[in-house]
C-alpha atoms as a PDB file:
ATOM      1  CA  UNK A   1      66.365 -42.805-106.424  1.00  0.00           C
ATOM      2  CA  UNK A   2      66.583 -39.435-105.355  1.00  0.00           C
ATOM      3  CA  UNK A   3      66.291 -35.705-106.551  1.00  0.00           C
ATOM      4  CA  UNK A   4      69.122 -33.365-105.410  1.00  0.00           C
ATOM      5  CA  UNK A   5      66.906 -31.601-103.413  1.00  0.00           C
ATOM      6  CA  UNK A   6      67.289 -34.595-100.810  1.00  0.00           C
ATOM      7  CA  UNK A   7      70.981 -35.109-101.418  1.00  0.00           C
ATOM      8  CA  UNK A   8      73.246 -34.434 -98.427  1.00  0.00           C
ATOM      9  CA  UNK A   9      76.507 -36.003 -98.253  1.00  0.00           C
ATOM     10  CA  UNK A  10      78.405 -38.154-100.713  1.00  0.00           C
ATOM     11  CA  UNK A  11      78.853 -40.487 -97.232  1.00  0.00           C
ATOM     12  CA  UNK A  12      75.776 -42.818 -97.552  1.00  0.00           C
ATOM     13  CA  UNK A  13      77.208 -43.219-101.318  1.00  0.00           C
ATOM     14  CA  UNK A  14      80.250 -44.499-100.840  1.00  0.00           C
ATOM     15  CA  UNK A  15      81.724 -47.458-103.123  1.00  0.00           C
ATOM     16  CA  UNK A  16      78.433 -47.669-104.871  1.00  0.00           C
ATOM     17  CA  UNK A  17      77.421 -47.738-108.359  1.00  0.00           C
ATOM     18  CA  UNK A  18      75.993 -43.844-108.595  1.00  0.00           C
ATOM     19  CA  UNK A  19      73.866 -42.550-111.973  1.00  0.00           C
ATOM     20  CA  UNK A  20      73.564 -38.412-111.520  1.00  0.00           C
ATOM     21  CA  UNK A  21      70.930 -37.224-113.996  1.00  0.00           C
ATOM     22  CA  UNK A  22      71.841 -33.835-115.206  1.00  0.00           C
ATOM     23  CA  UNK A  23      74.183 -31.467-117.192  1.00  0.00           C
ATOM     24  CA  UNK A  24      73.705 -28.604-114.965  1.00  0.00           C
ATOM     25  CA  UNK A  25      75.984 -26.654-111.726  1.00  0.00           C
ATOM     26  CA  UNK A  26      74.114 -29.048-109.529  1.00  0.00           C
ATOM     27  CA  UNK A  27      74.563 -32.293-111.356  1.00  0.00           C
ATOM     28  CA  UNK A  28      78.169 -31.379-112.401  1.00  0.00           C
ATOM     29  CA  UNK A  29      78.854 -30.745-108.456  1.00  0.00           C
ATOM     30  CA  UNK A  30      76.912 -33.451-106.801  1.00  0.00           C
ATOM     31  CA  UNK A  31      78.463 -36.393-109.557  1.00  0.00           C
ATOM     32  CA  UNK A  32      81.826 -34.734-108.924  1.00  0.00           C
ATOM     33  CA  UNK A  33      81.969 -34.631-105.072  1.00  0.00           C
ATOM     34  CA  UNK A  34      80.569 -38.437-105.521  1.00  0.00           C
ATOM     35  CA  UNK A  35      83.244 -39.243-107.878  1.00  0.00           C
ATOM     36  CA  UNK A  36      85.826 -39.516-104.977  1.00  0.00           C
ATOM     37  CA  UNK A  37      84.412 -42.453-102.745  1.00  0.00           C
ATOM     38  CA  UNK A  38      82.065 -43.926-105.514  1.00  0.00           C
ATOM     39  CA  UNK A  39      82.068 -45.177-108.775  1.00  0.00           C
ATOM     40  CA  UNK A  40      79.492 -42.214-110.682  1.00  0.00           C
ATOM     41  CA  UNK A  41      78.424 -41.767-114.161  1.00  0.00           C
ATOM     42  CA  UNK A  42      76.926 -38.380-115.467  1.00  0.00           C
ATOM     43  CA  UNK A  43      73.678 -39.293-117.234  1.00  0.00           C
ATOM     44  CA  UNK A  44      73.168 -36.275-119.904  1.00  0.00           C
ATOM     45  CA  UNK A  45      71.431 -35.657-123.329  1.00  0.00           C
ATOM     46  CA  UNK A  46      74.349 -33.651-125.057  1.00  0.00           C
ATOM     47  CA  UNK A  47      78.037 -32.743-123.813  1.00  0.00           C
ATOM     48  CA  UNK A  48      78.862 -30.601-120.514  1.00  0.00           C
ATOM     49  CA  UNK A  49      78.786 -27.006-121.671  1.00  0.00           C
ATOM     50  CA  UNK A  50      81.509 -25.182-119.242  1.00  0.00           C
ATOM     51  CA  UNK A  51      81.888 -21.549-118.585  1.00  0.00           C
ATOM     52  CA  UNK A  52      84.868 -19.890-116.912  1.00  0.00           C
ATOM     53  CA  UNK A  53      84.472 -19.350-113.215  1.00  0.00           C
ATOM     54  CA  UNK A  54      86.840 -15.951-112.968  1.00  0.00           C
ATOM     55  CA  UNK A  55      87.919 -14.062-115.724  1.00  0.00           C
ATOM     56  CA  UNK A  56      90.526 -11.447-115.222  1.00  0.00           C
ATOM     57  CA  UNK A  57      90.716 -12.328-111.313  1.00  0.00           C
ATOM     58  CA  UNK A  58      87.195 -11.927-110.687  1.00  0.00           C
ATOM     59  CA  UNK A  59      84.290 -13.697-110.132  1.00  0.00           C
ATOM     60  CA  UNK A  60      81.809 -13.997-113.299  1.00  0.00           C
ATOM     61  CA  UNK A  61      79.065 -13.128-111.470  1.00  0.00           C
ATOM     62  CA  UNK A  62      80.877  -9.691-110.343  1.00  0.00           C
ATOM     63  CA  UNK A  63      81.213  -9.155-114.245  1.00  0.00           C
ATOM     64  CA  UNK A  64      77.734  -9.655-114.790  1.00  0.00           C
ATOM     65  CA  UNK A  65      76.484  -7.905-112.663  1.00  0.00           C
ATOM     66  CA  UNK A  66      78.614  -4.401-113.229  1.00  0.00           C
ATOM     67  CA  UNK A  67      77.641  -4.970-116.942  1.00  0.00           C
ATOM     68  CA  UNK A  68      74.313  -5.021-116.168  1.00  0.00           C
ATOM     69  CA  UNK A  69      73.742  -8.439-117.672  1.00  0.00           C
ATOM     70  CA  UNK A  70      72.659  -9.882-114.685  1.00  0.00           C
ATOM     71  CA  UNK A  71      69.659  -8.387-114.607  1.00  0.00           C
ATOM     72  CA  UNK A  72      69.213  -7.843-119.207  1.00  0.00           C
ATOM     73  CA  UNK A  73      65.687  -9.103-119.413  1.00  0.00           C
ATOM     74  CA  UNK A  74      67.247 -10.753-122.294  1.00  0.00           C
ATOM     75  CA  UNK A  75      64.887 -13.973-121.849  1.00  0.00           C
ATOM     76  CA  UNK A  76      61.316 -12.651-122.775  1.00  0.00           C
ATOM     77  CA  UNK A  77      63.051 -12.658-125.909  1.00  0.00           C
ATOM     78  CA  UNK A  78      64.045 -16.645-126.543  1.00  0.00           C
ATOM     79  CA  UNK A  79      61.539 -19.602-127.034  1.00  0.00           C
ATOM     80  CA  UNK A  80      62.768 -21.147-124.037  1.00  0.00           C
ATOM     81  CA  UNK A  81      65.568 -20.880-121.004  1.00  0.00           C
ATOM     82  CA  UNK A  82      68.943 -20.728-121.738  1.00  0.00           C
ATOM     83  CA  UNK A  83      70.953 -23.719-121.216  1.00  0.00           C
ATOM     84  CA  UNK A  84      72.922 -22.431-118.066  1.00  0.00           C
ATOM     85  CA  UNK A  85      76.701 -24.030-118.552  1.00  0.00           C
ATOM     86  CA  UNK A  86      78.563 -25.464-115.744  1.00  0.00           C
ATOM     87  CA  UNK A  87      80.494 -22.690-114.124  1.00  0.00           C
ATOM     88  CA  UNK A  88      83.627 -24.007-113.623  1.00  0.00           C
ATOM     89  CA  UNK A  89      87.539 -23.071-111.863  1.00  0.00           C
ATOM     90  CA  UNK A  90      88.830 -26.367-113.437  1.00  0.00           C
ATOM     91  CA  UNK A  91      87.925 -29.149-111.534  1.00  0.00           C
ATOM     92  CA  UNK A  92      85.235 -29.873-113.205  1.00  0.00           C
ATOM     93  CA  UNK A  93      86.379 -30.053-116.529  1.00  0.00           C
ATOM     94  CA  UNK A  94      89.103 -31.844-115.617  1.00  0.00           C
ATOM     95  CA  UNK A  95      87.574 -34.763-113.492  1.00  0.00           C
ATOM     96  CA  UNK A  96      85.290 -35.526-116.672  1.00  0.00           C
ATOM     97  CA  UNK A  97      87.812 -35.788-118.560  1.00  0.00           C
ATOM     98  CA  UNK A  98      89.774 -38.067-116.295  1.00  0.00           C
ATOM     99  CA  UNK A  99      86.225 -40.270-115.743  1.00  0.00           C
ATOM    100  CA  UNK A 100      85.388 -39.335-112.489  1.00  0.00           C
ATOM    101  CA  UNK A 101      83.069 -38.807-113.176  1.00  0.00           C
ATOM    102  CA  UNK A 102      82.176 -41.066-116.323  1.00  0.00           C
ATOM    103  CA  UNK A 103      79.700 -38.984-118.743  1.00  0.00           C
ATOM    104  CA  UNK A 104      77.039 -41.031-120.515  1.00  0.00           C
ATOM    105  CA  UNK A 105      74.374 -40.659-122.548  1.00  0.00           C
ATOM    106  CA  UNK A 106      71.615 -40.508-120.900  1.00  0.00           C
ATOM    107  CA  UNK A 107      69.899 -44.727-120.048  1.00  0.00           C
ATOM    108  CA  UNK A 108      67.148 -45.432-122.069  1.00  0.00           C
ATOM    109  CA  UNK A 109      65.214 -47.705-119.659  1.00  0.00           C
ATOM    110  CA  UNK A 110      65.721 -49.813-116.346  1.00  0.00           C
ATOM    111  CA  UNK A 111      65.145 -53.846-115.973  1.00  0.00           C
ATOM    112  CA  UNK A 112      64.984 -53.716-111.958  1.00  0.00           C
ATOM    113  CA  UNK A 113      68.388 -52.802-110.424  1.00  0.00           C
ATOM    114  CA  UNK A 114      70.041 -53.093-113.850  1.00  0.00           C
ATOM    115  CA  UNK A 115      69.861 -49.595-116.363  1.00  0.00           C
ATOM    116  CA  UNK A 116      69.489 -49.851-120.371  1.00  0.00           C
ATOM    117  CA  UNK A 117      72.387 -47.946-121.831  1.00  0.00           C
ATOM    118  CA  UNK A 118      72.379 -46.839-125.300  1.00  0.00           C
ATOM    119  CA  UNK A 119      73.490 -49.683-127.421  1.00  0.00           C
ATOM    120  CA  UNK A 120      71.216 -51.728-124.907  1.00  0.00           C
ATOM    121  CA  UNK A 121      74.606 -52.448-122.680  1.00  0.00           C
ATOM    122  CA  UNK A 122      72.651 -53.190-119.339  1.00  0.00           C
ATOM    123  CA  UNK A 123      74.647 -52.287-116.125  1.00  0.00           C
ATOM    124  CA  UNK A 124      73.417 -52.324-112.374  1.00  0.00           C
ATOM    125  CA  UNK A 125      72.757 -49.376-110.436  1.00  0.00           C
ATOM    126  CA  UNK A 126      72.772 -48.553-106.661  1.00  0.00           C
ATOM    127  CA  UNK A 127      71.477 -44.996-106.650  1.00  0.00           C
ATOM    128  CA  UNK A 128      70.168 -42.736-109.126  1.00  0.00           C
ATOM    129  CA  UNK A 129      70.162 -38.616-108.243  1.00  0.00           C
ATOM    130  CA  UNK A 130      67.927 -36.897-110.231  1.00  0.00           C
ATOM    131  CA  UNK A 131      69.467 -33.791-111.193  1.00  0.00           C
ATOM    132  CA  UNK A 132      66.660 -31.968-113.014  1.00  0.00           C
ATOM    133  CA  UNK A 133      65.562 -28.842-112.269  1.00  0.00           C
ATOM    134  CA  UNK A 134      62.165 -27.704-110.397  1.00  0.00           C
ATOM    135  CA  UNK A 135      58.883 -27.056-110.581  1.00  0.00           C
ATOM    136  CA  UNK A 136      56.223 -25.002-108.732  1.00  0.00           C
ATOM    137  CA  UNK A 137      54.443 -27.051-106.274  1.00  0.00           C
ATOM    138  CA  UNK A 138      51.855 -24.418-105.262  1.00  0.00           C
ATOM    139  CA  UNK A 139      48.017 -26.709-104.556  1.00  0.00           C
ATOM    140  CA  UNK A 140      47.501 -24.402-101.789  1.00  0.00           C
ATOM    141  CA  UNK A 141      46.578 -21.959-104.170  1.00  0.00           C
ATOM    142  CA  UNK A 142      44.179 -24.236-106.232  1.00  0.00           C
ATOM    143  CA  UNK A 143      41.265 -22.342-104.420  1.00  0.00           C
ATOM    144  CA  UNK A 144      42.314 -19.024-105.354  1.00  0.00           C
ATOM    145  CA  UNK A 145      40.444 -18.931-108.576  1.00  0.00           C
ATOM    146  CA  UNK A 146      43.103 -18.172-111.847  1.00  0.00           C
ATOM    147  CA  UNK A 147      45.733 -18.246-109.522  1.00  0.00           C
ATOM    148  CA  UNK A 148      47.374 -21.593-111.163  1.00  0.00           C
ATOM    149  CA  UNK A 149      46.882 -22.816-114.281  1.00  0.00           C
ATOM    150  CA  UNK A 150      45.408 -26.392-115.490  1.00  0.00           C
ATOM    151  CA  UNK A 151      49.594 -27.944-114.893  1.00  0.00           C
ATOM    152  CA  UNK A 152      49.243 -26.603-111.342  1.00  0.00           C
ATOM    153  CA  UNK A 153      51.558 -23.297-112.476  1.00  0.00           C
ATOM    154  CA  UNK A 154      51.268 -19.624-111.847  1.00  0.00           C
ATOM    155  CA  UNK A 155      49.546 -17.632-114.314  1.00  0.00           C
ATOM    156  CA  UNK A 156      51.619 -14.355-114.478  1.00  0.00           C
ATOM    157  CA  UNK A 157      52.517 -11.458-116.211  1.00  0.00           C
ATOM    158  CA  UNK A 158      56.579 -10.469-115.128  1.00  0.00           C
ATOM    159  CA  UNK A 159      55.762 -12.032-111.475  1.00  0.00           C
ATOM    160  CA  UNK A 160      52.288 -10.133-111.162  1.00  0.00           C
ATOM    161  CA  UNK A 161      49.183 -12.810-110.608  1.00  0.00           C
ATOM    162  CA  UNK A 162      46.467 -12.580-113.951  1.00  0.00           C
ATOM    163  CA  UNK A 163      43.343 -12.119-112.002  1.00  0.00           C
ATOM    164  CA  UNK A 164      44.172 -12.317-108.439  1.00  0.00           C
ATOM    165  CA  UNK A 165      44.944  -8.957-107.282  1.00  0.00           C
ATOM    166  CA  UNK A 166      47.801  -8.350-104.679  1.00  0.00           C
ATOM    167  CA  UNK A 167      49.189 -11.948-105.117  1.00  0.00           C
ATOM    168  CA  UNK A 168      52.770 -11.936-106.526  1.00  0.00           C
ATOM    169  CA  UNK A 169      55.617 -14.693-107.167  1.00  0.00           C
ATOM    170  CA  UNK A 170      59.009 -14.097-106.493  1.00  0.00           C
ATOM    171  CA  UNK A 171      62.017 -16.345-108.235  1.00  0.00           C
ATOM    172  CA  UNK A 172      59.705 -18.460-110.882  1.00  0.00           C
ATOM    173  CA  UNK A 173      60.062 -16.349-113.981  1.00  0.00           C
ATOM    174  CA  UNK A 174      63.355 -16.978-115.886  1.00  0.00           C
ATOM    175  CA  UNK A 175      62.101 -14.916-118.368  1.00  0.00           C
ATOM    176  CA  UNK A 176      62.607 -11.328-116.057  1.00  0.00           C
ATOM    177  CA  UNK A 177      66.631 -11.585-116.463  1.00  0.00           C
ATOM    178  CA  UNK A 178      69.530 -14.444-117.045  1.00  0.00           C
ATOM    179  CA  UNK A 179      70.278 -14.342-113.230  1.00  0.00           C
ATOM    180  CA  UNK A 180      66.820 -14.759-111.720  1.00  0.00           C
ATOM    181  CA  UNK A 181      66.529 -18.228-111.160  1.00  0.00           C
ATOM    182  CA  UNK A 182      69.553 -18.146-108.916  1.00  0.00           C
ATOM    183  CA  UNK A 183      69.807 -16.994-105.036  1.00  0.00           C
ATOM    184  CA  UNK A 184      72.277 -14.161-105.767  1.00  0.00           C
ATOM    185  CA  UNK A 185      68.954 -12.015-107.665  1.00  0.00           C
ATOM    186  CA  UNK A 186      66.142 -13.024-105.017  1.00  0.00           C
ATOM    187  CA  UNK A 187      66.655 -10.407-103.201  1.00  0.00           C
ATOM    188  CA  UNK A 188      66.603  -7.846-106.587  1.00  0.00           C
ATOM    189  CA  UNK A 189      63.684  -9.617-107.810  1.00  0.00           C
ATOM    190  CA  UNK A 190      61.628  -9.432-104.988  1.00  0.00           C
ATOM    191  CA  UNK A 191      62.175  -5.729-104.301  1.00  0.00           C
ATOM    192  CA  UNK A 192      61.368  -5.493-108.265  1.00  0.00           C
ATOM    193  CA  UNK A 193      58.411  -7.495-107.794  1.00  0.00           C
ATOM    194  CA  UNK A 194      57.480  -5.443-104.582  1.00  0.00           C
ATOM    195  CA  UNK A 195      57.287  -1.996-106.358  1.00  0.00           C
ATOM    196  CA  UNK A 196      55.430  -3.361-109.209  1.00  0.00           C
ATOM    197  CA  UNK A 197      52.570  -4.962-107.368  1.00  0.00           C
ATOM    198  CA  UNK A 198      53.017  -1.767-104.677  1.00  0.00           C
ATOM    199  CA  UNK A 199      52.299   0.380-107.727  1.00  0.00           C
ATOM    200  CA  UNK A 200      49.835  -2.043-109.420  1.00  0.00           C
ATOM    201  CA  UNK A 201      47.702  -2.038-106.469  1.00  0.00           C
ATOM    202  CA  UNK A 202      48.111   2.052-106.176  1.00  0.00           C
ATOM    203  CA  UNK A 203      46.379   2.222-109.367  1.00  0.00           C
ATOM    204  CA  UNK A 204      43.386   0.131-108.335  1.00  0.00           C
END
């Protein structure tokens, strides 16, 4: 068992039994670039959701962007994330809908090498990849005091530390735009992020 994070190379997979956890980019990419030399199924809670990779021979994220959606701080208005789809030129749909790979629901429990399938079908496994998501893993900030809260998170205001003044956190709030969980808006966030604490501590 492994989390993407410590996937490499579909090579140490190949003709195994592989379970990818996940409905996201990376669990949609990973299961499909497994799919060719091993026998994969895609372990999700609901269907694939898919959106187009280029529309009108560019790339999505270039339309997002000159919209200004990219950056919308659209989020601080939901309950929760956004389910990201799969961004897709294709392939992807495509190889799920050959089988390769197979999508599942997700197992419901595991008997040593074998997995419990809905339906309680049991099947072995080789491998599992966990394909789900991140968290903060911040303990050396535990002695800062407020800094993290009782889960071990950052207690922020749009990337600003509550209570620990001059300490900021770039890329962990979802909430600031659609976009900011991704690499392509590090770089906007933290220059956001910069002028806000720059001016924060200005005022102090």
């Amino acid at each position: 068992m492994l989390h993407t994070a410590d996937y490499r190379s579909p090579a140490p997979f190949a003709s195994r039994r592989v379970v990818v956890v996940g409905a996201g980019n990376s669990a949609v990419q990973i299961a499909a670039e497994l799919a060719e030399t091993a026998r994969v199924m895609l372990a999700t809670r609901a269907p694939v959701k898919f959106a187009v990779q280029r529309a009108l021979g560019r790339d999505l994220h270039f339309w997002t962007a000159r919209t200004g959606l990219d950056a919308a701080p659209l989020g601080r208005f939901l309950a929760r994330p956004p389910a990201q789809p799969v961004l897709d030129d294709g392939r992807y749909r495509a190889g799920l809908a050959a089988g390769r790979p197979e999508r599942r629901a997700v197992f419901t429990g595991a008997d040593g090498a074998k997995l419990v399938w809905p339906g309680r079908r049991r099947e072995e496994g080789d491998a599992i990849v966990l394909a789900t998501g991140y968290r903060p893993d911040l303990p050396h900030l535990a002695g800062l005091d407020g800094a993290l809260d009782a889960e071990g998170s950052p207690r922020h205001r749009e990337g600003l530390a509550i209570g620990v003044p001059g300490l900021a956190f770039v890329g962990l709030e979802w909430q600031r735009s659609l976009s900011s969980n991704s690499l392509r808006c590090a770089g906007r966030d933290a220059g956001r992020i910069a002028r806000r604490l720059a001016a924060h501590l200005a005022r102090q």
